[in-house]
Protein backbone atom coordinates (compact mmCIF):
# COMPACT_ATOMS: atom_id res chain seq x y z
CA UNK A 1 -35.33 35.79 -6.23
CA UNK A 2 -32.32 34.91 -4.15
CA UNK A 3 -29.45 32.60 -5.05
CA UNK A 4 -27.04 31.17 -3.55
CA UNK A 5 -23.34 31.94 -4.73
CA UNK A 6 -20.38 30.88 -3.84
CA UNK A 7 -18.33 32.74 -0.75
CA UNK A 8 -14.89 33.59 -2.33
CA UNK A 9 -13.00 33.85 0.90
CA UNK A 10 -13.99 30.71 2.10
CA UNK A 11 -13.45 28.92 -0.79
CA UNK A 12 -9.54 30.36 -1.17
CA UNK A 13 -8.85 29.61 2.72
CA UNK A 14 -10.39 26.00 1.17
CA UNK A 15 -7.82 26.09 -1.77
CA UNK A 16 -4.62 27.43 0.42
CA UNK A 17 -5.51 24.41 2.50
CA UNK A 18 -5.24 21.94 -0.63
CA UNK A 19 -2.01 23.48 -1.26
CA UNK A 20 -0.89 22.58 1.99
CA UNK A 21 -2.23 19.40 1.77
CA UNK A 22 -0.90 19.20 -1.63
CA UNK A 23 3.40 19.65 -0.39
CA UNK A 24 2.70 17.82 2.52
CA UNK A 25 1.76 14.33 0.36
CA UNK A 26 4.81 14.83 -1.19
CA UNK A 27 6.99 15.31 1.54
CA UNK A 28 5.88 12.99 4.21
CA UNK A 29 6.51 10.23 2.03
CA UNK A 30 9.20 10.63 0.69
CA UNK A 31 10.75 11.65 4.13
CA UNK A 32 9.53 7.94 5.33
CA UNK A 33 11.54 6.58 2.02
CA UNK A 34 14.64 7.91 2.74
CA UNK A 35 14.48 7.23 6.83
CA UNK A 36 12.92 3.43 5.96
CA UNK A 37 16.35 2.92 3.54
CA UNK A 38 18.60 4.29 6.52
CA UNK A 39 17.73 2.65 9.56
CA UNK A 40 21.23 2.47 10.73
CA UNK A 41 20.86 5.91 12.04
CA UNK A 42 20.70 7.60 14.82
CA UNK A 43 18.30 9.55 14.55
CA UNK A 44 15.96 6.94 12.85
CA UNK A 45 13.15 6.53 15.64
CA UNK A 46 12.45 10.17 16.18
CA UNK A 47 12.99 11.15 12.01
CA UNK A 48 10.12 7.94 11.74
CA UNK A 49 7.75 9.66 14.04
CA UNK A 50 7.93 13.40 12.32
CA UNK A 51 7.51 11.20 8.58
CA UNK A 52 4.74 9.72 10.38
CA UNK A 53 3.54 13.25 11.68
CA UNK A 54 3.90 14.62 8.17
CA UNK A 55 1.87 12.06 6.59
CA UNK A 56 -0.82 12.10 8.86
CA UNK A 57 -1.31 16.42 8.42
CA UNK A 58 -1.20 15.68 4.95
CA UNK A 59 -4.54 13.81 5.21
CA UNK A 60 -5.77 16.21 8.08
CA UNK A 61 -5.63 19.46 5.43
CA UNK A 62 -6.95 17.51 2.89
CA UNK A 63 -10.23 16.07 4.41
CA UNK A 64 -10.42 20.08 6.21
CA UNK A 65 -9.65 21.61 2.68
CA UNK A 66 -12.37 19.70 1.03
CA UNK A 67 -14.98 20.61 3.88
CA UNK A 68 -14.54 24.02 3.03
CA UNK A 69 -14.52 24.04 -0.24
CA UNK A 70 -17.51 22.55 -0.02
CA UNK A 71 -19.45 24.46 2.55
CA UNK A 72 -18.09 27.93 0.28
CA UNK A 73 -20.29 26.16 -2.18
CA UNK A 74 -23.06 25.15 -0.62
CA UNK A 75 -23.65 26.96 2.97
CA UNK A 76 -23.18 30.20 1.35
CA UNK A 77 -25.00 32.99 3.57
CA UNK A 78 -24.33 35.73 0.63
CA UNK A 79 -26.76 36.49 -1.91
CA UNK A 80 -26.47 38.04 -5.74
């Protein structure tokens, strides 16, 4: 009888994308912190969009990472 198991690869590339996802909540915002308490700047407007950026990649990775994680365990074309 054939099972289903769970593709290794996929599921790492699915875990090295949580990781990603994982520095990238933590830095996008507290990039927006520190540019929101310093908006005498010069740089503020363009430092605001990259925070922005960052925060929005941050969700991207982890919505991807969880899709993949999810198809390594259940649209798994190996067999034990």
């Amino acid at each position: 009888m054939k099972t289903k198991s769970t593709d290794r690869d996929i599921l790492f590339k699915g875990i090295k994308q949580m990781l990603i996802a994982l520095v990238l909540m933590f830095t996008g915002p507290t990039l927006l912190h520190i540019i929101l308490s310093n908006r005498d700047k010069t740089f503020y407007i363009i430092l605001l969009i990259v925070a922005i950026i960052i925060c929005s990649l941050a969700i991207f990775f982890a919505f991807k990472g969880i899709n993949t994680i999810l198809n390594s365990l259940f649209k798994s074309n190996k067999t034990r």
